[in-house]
N, C-alpha and C. Protein backbone atom coordinates (compact mmCIF):
# COMPACT_ATOMS: atom_id res chain seq x y z
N UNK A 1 172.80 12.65 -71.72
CA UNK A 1 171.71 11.90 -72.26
C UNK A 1 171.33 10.80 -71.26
N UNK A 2 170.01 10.58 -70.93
CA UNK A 2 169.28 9.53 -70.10
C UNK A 2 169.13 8.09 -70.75
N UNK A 3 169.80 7.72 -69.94
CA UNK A 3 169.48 5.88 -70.90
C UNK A 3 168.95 5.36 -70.21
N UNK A 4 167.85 4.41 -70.57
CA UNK A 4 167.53 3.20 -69.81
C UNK A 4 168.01 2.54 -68.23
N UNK A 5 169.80 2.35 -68.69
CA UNK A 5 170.61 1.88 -67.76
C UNK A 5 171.19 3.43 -67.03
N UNK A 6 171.10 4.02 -67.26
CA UNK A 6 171.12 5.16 -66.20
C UNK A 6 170.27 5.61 -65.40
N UNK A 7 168.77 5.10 -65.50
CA UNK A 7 167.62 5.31 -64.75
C UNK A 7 167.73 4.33 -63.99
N UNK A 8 167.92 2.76 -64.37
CA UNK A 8 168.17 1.47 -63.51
C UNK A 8 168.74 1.83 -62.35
N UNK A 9 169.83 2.56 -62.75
CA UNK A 9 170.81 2.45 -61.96
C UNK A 9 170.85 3.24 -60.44
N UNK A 10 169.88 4.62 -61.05
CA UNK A 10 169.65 5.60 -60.61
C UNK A 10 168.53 5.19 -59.39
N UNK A 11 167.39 4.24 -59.84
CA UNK A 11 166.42 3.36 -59.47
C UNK A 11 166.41 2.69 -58.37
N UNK A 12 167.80 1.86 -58.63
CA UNK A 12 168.25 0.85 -57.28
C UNK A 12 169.52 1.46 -56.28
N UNK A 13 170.31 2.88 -57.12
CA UNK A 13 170.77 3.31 -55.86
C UNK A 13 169.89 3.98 -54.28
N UNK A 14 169.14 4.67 -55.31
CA UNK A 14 167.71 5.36 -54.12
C UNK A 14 167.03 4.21 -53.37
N UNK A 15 166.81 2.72 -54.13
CA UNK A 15 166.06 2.02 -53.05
C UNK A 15 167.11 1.82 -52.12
N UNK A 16 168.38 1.34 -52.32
CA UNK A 16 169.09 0.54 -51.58
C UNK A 16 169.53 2.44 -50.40
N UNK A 17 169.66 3.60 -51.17
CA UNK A 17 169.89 3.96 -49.79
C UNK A 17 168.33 4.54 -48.92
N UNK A 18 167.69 4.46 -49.05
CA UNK A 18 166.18 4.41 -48.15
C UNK A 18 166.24 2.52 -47.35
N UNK A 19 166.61 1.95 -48.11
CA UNK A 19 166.58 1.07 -47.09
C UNK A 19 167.45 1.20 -46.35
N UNK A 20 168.54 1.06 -46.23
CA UNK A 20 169.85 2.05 -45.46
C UNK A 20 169.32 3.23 -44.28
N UNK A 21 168.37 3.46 -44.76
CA UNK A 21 168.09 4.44 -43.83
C UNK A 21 167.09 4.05 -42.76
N UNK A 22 166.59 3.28 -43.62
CA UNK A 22 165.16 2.73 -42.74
C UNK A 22 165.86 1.52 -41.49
N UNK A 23 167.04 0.76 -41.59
CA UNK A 23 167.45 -0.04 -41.19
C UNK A 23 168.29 0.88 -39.81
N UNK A 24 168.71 2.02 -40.30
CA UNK A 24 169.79 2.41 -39.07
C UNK A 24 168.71 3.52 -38.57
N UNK A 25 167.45 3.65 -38.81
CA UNK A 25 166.48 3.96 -38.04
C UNK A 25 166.20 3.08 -36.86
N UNK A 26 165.88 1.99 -37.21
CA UNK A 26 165.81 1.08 -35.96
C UNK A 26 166.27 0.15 -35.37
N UNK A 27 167.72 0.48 -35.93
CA UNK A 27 168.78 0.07 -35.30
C UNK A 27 169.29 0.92 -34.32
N UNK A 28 169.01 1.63 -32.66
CA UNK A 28 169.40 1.76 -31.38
C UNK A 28 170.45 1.22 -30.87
N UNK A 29 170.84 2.08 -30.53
CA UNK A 29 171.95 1.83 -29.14
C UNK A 29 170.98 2.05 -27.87
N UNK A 30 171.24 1.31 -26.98
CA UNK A 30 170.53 1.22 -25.27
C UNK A 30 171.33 2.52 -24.84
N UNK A 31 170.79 2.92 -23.66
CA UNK A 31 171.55 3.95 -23.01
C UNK A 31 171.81 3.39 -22.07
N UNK A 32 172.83 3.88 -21.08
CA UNK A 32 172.97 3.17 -20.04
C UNK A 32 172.05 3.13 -18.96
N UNK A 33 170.69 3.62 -18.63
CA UNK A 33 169.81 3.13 -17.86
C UNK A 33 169.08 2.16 -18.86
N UNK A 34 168.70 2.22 -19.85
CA UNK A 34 168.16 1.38 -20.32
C UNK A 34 168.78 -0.03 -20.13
N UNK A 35 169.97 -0.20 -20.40
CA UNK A 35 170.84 -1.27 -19.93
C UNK A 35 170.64 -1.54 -18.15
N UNK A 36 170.90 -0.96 -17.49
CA UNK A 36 170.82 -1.36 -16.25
C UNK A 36 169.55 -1.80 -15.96
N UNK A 37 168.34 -1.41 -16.66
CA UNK A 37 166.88 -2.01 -15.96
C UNK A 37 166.68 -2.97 -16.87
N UNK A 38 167.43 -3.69 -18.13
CA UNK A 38 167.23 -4.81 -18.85
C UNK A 38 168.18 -6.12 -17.62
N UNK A 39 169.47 -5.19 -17.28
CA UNK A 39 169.61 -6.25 -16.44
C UNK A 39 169.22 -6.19 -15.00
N UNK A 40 168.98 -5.57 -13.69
CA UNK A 40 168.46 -5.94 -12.99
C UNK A 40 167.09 -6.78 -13.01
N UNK A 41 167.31 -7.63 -11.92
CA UNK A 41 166.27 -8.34 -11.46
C UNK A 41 166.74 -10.05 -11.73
N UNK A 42 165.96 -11.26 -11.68
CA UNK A 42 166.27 -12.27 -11.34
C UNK A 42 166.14 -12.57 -12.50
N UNK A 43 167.58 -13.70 -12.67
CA UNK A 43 167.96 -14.45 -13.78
C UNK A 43 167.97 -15.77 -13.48
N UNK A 44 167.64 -16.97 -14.52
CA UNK A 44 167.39 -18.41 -13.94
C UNK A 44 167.46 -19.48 -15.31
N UNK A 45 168.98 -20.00 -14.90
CA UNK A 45 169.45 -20.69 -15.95
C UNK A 45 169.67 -22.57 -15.65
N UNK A 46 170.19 -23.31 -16.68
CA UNK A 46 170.44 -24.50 -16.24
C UNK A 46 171.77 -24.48 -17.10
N UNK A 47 172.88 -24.97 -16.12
CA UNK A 47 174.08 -25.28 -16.85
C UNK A 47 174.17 -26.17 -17.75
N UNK A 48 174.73 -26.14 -18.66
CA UNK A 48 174.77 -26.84 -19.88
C UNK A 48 175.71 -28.20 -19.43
N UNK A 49 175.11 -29.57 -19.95
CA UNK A 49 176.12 -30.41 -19.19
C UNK A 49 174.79 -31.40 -18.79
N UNK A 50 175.27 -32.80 -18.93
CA UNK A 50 174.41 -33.75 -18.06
C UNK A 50 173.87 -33.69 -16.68
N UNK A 51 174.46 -32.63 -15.88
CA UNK A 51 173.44 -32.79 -14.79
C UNK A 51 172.78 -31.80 -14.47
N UNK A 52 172.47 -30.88 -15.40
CA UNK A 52 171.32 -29.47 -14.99
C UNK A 52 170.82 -29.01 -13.85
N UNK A 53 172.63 -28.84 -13.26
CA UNK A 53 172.34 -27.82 -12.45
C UNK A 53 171.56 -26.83 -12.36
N UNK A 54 170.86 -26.10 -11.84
CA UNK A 54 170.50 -25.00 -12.23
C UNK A 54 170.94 -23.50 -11.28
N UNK A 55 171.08 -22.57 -11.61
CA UNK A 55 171.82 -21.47 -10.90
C UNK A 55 170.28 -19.94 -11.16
N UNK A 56 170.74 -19.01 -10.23
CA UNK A 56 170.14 -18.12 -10.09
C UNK A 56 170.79 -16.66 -10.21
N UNK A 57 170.75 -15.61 -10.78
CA UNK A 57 171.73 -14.78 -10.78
C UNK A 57 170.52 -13.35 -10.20
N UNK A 58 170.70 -12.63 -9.27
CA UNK A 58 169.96 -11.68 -8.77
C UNK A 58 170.86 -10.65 -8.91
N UNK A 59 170.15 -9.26 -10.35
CA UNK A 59 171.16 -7.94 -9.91
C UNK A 59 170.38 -7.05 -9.39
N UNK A 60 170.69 -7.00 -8.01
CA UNK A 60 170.12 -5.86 -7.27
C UNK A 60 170.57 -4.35 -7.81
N UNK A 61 171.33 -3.95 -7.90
CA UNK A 61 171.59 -2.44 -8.45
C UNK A 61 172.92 -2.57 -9.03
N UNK A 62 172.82 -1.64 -10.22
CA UNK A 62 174.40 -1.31 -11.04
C UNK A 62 174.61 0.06 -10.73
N UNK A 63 176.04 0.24 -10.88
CA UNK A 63 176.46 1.69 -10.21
C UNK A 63 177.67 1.95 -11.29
N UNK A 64 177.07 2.88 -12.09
CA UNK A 64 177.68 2.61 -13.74
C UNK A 64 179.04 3.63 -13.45
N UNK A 65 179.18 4.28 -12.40
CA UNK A 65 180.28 5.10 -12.16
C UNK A 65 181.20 4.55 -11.52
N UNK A 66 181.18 3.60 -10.55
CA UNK A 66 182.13 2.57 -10.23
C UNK A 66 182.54 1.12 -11.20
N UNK A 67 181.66 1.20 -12.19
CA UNK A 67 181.59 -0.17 -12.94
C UNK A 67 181.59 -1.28 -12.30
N UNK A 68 180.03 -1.57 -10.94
CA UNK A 68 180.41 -2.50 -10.10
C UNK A 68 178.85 -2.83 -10.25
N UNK A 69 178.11 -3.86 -10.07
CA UNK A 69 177.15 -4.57 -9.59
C UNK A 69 177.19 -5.11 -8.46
N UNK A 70 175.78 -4.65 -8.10
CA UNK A 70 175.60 -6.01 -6.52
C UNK A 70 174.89 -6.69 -6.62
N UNK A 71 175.60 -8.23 -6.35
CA UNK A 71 174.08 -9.31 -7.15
C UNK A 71 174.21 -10.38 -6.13
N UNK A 72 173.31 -11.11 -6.10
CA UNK A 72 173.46 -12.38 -5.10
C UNK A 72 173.89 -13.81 -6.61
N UNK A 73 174.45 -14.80 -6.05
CA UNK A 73 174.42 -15.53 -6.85
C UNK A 73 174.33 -17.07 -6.28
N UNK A 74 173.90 -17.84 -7.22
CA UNK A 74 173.20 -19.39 -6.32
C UNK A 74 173.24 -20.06 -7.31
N UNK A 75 174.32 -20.79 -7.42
CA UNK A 75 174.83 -21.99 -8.26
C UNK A 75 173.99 -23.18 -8.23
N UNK A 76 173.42 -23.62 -7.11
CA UNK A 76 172.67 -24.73 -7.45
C UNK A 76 171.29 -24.81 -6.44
N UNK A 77 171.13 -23.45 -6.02
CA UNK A 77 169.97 -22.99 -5.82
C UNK A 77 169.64 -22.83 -3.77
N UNK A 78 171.16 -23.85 -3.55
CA UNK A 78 171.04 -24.09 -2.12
C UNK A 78 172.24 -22.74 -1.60
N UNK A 79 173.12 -22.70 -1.84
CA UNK A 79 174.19 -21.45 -1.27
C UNK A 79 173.81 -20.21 -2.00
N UNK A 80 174.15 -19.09 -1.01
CA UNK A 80 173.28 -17.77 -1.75
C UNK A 80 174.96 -17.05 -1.59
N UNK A 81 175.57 -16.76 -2.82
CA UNK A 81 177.00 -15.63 -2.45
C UNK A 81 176.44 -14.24 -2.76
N UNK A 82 176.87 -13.35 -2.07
CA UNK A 82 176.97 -11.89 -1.92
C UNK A 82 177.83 -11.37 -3.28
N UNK A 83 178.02 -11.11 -4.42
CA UNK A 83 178.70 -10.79 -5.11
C UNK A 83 178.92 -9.54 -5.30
N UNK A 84 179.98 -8.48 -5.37
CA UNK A 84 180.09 -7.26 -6.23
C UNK A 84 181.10 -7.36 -7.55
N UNK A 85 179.93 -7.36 -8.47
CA UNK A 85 180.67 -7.77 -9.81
C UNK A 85 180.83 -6.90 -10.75
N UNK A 86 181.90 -6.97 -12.00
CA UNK A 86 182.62 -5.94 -12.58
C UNK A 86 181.58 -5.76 -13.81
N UNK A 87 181.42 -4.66 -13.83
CA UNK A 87 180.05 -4.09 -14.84
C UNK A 87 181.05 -3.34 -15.84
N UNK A 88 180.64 -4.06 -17.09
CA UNK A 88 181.45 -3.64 -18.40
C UNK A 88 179.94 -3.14 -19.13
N UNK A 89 179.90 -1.97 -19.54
CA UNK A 89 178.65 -1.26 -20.22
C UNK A 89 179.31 -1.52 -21.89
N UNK A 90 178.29 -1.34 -22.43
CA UNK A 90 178.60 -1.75 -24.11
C UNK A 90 177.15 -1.63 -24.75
N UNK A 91 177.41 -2.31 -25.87
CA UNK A 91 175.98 -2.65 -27.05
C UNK A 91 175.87 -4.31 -26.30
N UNK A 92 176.94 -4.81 -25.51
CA UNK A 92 176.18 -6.21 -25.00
C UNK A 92 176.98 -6.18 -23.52
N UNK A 93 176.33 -5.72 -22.68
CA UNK A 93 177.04 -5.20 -21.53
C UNK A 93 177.15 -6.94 -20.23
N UNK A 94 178.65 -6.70 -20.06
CA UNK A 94 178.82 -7.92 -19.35
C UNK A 94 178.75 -7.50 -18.09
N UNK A 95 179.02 -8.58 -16.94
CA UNK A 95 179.05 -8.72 -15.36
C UNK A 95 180.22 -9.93 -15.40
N UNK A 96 181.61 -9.56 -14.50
CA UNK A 96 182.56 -10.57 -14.25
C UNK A 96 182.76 -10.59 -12.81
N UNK A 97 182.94 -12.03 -11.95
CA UNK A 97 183.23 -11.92 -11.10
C UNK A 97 183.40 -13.41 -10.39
N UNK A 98 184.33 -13.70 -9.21
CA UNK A 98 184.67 -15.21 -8.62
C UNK A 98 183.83 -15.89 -7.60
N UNK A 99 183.78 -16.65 -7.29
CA UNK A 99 182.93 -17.35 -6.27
C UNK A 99 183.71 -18.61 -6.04
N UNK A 100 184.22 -18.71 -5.21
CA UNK A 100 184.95 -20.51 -4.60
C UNK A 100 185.80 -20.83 -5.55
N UNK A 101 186.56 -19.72 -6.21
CA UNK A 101 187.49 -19.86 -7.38
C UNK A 101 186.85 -19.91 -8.41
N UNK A 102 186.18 -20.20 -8.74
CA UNK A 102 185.23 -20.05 -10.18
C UNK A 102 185.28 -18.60 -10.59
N UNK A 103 185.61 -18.52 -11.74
CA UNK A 103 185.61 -17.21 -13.00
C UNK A 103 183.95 -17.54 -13.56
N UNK A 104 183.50 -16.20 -13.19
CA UNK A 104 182.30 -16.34 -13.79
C UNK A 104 181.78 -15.05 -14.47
N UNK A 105 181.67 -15.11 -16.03
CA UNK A 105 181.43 -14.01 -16.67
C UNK A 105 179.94 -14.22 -17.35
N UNK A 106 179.09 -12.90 -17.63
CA UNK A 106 177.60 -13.03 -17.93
C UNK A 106 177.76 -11.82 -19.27
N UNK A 107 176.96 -12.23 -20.24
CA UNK A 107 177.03 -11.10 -21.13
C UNK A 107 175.66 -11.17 -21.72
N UNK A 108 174.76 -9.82 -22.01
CA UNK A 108 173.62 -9.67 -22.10
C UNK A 108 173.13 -9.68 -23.48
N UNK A 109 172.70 -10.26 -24.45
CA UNK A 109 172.83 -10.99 -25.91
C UNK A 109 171.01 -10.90 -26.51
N UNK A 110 170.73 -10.10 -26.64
CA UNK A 110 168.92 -10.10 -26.77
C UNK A 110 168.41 -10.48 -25.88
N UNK A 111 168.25 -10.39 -25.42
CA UNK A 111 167.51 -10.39 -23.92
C UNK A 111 167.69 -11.78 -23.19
N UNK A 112 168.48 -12.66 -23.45
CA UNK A 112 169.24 -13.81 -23.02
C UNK A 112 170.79 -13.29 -22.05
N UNK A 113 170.79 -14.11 -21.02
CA UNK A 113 172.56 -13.74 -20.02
C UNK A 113 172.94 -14.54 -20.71
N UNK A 114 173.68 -14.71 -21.00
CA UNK A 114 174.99 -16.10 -21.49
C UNK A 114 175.85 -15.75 -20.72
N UNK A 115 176.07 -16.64 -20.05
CA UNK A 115 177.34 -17.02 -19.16
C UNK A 115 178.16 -18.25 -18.85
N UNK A 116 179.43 -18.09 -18.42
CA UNK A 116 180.35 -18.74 -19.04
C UNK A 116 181.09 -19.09 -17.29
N UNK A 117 181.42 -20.24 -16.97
CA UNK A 117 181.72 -20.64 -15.71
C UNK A 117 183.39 -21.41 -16.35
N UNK A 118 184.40 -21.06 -15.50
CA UNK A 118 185.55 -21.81 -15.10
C UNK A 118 186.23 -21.66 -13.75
N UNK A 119 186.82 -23.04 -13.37
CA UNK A 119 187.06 -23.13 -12.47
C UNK A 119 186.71 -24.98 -11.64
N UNK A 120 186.88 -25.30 -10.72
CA UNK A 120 187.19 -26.47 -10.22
C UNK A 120 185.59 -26.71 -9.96
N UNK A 121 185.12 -28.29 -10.12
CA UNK A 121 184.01 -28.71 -10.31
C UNK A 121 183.94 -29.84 -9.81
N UNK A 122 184.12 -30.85 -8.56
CA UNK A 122 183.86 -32.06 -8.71
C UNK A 122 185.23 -32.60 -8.25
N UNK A 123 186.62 -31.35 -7.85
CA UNK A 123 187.67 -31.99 -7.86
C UNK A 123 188.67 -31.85 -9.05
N UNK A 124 187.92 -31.03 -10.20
CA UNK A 124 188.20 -31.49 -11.52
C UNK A 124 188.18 -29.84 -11.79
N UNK A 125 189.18 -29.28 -12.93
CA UNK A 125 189.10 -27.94 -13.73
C UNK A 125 188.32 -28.29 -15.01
N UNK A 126 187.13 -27.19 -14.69
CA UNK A 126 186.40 -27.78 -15.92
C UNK A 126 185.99 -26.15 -16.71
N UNK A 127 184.93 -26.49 -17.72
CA UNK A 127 184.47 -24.93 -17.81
C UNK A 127 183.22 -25.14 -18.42
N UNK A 128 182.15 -24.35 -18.42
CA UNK A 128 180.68 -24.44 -18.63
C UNK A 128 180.03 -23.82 -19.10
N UNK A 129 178.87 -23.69 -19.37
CA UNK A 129 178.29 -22.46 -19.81
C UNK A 129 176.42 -22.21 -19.49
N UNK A 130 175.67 -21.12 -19.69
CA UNK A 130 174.66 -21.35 -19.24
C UNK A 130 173.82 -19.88 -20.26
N UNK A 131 172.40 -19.92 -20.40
CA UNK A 131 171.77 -18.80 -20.72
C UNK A 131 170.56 -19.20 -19.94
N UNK A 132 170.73 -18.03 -19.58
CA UNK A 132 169.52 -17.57 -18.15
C UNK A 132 168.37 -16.35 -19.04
N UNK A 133 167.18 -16.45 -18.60
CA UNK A 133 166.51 -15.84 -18.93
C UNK A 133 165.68 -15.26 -17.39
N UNK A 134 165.31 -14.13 -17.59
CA UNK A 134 164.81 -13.05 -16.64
C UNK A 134 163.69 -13.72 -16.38
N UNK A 135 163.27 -13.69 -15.00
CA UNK A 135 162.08 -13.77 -14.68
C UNK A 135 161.65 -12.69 -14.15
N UNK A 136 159.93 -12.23 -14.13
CA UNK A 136 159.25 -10.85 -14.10
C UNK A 136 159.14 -10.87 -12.50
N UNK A 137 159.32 -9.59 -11.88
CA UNK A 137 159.51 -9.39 -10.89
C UNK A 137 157.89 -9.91 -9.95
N UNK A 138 158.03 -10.22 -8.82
CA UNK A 138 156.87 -10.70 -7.95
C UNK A 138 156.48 -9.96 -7.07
C-alpha cells in the first residue's frame, strides 16, 4: 500500500540521487597534460611576511615519466636558479625542490601555487609561505 510518507520519501530519495549525479558530473579529475599546461609558464608571488619579497617561479617543461620539472626560480627577483624539481602528479599536483638550503615546496590549489619556503633567512631558520598566481604568456 502507497502512503503519503512513502511517496515523500520516494520523492527526496530521487532528488537527492540526481543531484548526486549532477555533482560528480562536474566534478573532473585533470589528466596529466592537462595538469602540466595549468602549470607551466610564469608564476609571481609576494612572500607572506613584512617585507614582500617578491619571487618568480618559471616551469619550463614537466617530464611526467621522470617526475622532474625544469624551472628557473628568483626569490627576490635579482638571482635567477636553474632548478630541476620533484613533480608529484595528483588532484593537486606539487613541485619540491632546494636552493641555498632552502626547502621549497609548491602545490597547485585552483588555479593558485601555494608555496611553502624553509630554511635560513637573514642568518636566522625561519619558514614562509607564498601564493603565486600565473601570469599569461607574452
Amino acid at each position: 500500500m502507497v502512503t503519503r510518507k512513502t511517496t515523500a520519501i520516494t520523492f527526496i530519495s530521487i532528488l537527492i540521487t540526481a543531484g548526486l549525479m549532477v555533482f560528480a558530473t562536474q566534478v573532473q579529475a585533470q589528466t596529466p597534460d592537462e595538469q602540466q599546461q595549468a602549470l607551466i609558464g610564469e608564476w609571481r608571488g609576494v612572500w607572506a611576511g613584512g617585507y614582500g619579497h617578491t619571487c618568480t617561479l618559471i616551469i619550463h617543461e614537466i617530464d611526467t615519466a621522470k617526475a622532474k620539472a625544469r624551472c628557473t626560480y628568483s626569490p627576490l627577483g635579482e638571482k635567477k636558479y636553474p632548478v630541476l624539481a620533484d613533480f608529484i602528479s595528483g588532484p593537486e599536483p606539487k613541485l619540491e625542490f632546494k636552493v641555498e638550503g632552502n626547502e621549497l615546496k609548491f602545490v597547485l590549489k585552483k588555479n593558485i601555487l601555494q608555496g611553502a619556503r624553509k630554511g635560513m633567512s637573514g642568518g636566522f631558520y625561519s619558514t614562509n609561505t607564498v601564493k603565486m598566481e600565473k601570469y599569461p604568456k607574452k
